[in-house]
PDB file of N, CA and C in Angstrom:
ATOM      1  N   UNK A   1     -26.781 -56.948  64.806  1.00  0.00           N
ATOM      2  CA  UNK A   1     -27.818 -56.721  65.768  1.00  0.00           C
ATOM      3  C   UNK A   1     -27.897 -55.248  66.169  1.00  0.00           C
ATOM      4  N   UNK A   2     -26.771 -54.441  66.595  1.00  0.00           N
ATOM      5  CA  UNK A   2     -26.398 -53.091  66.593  1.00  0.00           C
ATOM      6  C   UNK A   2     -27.564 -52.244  65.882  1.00  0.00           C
ATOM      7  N   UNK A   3     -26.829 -52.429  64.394  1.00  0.00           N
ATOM      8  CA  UNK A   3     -27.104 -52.040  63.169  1.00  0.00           C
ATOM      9  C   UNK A   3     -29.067 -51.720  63.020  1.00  0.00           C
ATOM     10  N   UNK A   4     -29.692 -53.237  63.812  1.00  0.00           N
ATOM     11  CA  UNK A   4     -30.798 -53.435  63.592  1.00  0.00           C
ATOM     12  C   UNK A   4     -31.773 -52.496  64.620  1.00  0.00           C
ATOM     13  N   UNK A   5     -31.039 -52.547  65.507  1.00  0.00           N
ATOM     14  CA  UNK A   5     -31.222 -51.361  66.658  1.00  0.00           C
ATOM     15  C   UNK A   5     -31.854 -50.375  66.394  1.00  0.00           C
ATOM     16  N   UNK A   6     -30.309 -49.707  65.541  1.00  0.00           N
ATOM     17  CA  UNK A   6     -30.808 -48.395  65.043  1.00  0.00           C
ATOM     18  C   UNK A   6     -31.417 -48.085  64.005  1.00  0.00           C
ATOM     19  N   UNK A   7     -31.617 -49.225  62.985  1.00  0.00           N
ATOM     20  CA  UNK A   7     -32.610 -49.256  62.175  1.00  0.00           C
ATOM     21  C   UNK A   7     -34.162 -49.365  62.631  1.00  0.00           C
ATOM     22  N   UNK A   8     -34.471 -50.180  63.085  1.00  0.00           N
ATOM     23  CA  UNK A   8     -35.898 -50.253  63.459  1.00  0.00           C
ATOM     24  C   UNK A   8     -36.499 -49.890  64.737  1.00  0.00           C
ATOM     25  N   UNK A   9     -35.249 -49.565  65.585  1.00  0.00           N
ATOM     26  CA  UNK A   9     -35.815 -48.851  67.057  1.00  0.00           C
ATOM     27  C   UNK A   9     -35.348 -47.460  67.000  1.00  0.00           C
ATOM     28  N   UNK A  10     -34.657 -46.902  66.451  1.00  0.00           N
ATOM     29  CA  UNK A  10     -33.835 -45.453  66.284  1.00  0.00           C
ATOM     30  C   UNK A  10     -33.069 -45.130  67.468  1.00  0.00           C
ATOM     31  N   UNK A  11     -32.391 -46.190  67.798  1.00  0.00           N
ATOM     32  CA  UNK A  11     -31.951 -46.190  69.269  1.00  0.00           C
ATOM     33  C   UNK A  11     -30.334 -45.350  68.862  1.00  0.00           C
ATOM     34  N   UNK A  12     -29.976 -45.172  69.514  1.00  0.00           N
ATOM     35  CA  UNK A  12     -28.192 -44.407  69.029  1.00  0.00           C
ATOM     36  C   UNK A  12     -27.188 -44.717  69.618  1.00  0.00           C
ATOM     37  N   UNK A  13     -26.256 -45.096  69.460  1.00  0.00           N
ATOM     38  CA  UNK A  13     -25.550 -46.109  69.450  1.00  0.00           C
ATOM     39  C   UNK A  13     -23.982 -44.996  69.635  1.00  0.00           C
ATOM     40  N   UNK A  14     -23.457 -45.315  70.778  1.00  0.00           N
ATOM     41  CA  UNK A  14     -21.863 -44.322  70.976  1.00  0.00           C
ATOM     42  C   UNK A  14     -20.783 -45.549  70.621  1.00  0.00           C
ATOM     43  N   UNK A  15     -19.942 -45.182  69.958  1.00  0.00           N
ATOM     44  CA  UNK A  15     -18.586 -46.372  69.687  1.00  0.00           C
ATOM     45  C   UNK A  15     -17.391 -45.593  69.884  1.00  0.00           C
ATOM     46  N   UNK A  16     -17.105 -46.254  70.271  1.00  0.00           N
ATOM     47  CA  UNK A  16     -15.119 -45.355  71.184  1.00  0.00           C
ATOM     48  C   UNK A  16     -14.260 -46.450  70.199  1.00  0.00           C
ATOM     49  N   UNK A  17     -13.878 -46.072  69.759  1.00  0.00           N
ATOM     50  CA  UNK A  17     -12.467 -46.830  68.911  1.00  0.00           C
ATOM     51  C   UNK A  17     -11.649 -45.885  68.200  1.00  0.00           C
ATOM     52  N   UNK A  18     -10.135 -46.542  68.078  1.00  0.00           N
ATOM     53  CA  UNK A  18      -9.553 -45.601  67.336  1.00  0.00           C
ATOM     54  C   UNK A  18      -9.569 -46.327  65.628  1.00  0.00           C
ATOM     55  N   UNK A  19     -10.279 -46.792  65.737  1.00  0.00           N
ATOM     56  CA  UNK A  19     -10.342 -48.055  63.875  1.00  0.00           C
ATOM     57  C   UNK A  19     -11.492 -46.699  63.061  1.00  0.00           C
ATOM     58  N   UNK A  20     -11.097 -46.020  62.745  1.00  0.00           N
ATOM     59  CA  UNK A  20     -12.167 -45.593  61.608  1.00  0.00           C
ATOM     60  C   UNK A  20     -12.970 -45.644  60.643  1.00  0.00           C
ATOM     61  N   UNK A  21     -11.955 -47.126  60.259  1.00  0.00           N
ATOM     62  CA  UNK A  21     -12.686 -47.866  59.518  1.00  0.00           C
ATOM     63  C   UNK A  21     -13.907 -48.850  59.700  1.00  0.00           C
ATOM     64  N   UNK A  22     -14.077 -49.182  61.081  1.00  0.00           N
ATOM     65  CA  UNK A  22     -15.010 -49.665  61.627  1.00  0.00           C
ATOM     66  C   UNK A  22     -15.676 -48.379  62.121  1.00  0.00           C
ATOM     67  N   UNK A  23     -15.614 -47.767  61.853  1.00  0.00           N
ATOM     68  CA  UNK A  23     -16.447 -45.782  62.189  1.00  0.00           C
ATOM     69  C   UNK A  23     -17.305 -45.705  61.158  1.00  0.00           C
ATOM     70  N   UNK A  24     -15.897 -45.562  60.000  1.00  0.00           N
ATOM     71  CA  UNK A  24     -17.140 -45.621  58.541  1.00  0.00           C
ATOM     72  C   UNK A  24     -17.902 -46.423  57.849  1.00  0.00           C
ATOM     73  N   UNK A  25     -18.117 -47.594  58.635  1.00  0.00           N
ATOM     74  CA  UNK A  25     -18.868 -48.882  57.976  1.00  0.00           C
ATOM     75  C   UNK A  25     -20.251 -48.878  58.731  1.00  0.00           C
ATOM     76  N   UNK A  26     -20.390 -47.967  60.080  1.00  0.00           N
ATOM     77  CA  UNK A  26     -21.292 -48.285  61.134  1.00  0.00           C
ATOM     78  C   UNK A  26     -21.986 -46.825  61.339  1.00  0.00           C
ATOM     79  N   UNK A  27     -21.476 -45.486  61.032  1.00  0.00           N
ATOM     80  CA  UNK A  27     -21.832 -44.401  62.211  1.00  0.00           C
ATOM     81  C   UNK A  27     -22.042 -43.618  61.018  1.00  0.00           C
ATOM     82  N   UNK A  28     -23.594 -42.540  61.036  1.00  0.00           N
ATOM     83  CA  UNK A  28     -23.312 -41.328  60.399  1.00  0.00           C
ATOM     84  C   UNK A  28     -22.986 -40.400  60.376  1.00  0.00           C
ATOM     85  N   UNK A  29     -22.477 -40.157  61.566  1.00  0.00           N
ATOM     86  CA  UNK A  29     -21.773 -39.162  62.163  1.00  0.00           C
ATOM     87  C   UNK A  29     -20.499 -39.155  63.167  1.00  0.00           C
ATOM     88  N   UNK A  30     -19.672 -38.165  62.861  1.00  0.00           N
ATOM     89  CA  UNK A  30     -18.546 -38.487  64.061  1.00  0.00           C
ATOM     90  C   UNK A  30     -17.823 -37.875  64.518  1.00  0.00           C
ATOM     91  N   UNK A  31     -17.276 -38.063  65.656  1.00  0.00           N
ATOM     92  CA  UNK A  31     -16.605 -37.061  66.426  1.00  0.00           C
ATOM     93  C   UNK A  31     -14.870 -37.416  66.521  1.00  0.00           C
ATOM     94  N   UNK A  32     -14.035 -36.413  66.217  1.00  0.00           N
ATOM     95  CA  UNK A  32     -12.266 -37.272  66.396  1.00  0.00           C
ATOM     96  C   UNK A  32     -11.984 -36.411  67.730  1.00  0.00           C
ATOM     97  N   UNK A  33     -11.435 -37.139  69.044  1.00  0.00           N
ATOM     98  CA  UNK A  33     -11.247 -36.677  69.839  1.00  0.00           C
ATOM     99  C   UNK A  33      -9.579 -36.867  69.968  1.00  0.00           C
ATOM    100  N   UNK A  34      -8.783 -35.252  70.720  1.00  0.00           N
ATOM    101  CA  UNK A  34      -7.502 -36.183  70.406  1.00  0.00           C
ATOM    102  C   UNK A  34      -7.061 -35.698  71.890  1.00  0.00           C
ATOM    103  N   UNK A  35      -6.826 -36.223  72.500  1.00  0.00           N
ATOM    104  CA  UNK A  35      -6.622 -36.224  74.216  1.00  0.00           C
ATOM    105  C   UNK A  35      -7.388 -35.465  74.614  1.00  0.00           C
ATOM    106  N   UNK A  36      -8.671 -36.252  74.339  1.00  0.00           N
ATOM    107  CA  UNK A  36      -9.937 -35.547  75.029  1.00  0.00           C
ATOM    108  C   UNK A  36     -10.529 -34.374  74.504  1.00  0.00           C
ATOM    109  N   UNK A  37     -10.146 -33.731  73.835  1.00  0.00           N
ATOM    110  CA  UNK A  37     -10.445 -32.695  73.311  1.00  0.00           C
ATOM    111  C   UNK A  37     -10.914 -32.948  71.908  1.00  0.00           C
ATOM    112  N   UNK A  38     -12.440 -32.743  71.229  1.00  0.00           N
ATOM    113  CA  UNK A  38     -12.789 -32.535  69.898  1.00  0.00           C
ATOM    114  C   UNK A  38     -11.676 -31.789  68.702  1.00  0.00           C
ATOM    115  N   UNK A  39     -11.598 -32.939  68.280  1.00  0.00           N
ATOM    116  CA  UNK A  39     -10.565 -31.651  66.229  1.00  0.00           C
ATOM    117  C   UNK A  39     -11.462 -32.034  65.769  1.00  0.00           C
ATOM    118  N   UNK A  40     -12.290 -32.535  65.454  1.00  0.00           N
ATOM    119  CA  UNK A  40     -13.232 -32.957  64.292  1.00  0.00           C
ATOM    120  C   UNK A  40     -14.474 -33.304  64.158  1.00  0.00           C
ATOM    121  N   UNK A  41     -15.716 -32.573  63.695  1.00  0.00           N
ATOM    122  CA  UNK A  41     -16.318 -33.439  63.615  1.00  0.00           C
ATOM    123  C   UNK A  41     -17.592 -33.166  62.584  1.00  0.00           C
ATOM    124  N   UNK A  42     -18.496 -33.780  62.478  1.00  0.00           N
ATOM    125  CA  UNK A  42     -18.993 -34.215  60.867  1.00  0.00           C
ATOM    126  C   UNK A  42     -19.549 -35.213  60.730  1.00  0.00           C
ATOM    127  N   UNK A  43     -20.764 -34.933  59.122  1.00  0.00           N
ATOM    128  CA  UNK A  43     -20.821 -36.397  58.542  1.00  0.00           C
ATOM    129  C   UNK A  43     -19.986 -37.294  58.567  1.00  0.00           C
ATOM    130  N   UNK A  44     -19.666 -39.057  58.578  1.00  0.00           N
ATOM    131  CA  UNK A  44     -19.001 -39.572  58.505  1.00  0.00           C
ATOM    132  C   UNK A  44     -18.182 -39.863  57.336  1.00  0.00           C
ATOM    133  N   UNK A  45     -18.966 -39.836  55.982  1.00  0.00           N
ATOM    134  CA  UNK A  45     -18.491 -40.122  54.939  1.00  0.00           C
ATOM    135  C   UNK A  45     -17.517 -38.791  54.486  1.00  0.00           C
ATOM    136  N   UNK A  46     -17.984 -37.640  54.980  1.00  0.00           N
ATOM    137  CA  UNK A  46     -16.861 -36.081  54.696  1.00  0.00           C
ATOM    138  C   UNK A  46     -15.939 -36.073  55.078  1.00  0.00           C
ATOM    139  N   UNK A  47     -15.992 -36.210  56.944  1.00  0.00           N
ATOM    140  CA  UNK A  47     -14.781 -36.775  57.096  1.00  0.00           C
ATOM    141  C   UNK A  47     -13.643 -37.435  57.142  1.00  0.00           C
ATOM    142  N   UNK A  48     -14.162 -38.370  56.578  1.00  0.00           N
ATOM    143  CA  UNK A  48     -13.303 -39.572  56.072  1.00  0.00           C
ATOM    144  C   UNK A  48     -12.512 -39.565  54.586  1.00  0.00           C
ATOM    145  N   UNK A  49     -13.893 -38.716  53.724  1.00  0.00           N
ATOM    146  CA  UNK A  49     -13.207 -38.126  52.394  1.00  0.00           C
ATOM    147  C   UNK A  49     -12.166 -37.131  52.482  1.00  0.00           C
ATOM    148  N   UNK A  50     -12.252 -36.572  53.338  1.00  0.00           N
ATOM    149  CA  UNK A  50     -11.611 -34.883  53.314  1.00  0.00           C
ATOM    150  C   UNK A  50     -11.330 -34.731  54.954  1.00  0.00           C
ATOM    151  N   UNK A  51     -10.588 -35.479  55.486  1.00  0.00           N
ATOM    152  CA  UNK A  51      -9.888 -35.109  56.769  1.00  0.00           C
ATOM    153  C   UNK A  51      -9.432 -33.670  57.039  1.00  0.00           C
ATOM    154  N   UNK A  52      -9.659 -32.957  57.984  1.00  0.00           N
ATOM    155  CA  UNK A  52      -9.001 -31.708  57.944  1.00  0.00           C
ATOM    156  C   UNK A  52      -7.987 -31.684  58.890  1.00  0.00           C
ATOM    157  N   UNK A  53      -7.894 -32.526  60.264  1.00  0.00           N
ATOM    158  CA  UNK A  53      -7.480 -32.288  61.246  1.00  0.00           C
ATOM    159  C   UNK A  53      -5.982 -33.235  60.963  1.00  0.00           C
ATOM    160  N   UNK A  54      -4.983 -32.825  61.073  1.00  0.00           N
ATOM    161  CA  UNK A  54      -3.851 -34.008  61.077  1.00  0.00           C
ATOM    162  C   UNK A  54      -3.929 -35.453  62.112  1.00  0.00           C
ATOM    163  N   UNK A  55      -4.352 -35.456  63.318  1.00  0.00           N
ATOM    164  CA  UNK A  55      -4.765 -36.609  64.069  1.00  0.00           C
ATOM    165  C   UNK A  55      -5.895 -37.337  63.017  1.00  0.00           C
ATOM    166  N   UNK A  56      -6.600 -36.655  62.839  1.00  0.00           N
ATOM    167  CA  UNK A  56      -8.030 -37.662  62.029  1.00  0.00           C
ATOM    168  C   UNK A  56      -7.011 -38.385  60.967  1.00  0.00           C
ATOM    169  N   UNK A  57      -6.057 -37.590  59.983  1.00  0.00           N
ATOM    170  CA  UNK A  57      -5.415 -38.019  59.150  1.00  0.00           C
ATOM    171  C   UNK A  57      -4.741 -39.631  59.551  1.00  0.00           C
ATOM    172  N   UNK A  58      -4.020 -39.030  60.469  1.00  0.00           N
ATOM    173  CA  UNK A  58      -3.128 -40.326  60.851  1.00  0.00           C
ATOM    174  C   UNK A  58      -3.979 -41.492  61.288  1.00  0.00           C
ATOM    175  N   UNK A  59      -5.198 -41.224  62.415  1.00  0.00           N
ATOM    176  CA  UNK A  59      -6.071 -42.649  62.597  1.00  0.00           C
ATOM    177  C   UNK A  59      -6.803 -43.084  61.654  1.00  0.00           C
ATOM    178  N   UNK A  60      -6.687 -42.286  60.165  1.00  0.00           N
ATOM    179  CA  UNK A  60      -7.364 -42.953  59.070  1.00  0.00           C
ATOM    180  C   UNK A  60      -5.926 -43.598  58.510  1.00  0.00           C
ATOM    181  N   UNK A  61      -5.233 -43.439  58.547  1.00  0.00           N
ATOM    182  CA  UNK A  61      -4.172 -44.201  57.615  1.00  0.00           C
ATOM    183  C   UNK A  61      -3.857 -45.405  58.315  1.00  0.00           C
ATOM    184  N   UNK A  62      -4.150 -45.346  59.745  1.00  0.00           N
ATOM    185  CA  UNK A  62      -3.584 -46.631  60.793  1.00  0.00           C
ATOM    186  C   UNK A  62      -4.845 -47.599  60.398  1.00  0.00           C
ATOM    187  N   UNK A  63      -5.995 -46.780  59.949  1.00  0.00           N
ATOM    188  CA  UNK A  63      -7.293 -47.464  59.977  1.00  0.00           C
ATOM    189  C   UNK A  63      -6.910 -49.177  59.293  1.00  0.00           C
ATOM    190  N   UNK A  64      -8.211 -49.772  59.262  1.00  0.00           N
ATOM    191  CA  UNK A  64      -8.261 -50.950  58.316  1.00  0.00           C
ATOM    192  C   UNK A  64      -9.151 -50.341  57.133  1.00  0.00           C
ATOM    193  N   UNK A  65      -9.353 -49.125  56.837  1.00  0.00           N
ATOM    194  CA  UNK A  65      -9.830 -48.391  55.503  1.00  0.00           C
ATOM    195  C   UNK A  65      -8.477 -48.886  54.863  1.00  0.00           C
ATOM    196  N   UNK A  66      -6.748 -48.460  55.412  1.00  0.00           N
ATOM    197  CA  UNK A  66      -5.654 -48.586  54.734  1.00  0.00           C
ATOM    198  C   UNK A  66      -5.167 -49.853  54.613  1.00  0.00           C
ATOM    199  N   UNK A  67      -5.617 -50.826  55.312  1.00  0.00           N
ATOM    200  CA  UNK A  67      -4.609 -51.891  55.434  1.00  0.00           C
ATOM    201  C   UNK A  67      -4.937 -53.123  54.775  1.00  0.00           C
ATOM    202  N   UNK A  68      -5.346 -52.972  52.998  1.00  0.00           N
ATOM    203  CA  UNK A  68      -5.481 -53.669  52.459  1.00  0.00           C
ATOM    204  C   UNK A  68      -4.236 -54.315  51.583  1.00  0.00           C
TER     205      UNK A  68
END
């Protein structure tokens, strides 16, 4: 329903989680905040390919991207 939101109303949509993997299934863009403070941020799919920040690193490995 979200999804449909922002498809056909262009409405924009903020998600707070630390799951990235539910980041990169939903958002085109994104922000890694790490005690409040921005390290990262970017297309979603770049960041996720090519982490730069060591925090982004680690909440992608905790992600469910890893936990197959």
């Amino acid at each position: 329903m979200l999804t449909r939101l922002h498809d056909e109303e262009g409405v924009s949509i903020l998600f707070i989680t630390h799951d990235l993997g539910v980041v990169a299934q939903i958002s085109d863009r994104i922000y890694v905040l790490n005690e409040g403070v921005v390290v990262e941020t970017g297309d979603t799919a770049e960041v996720v390919a090519r982490p730069g920040d060591a925090y982004t690193r680690r909440l992608l490995a905790a992600s469910s991207l890893t936990s197959e």
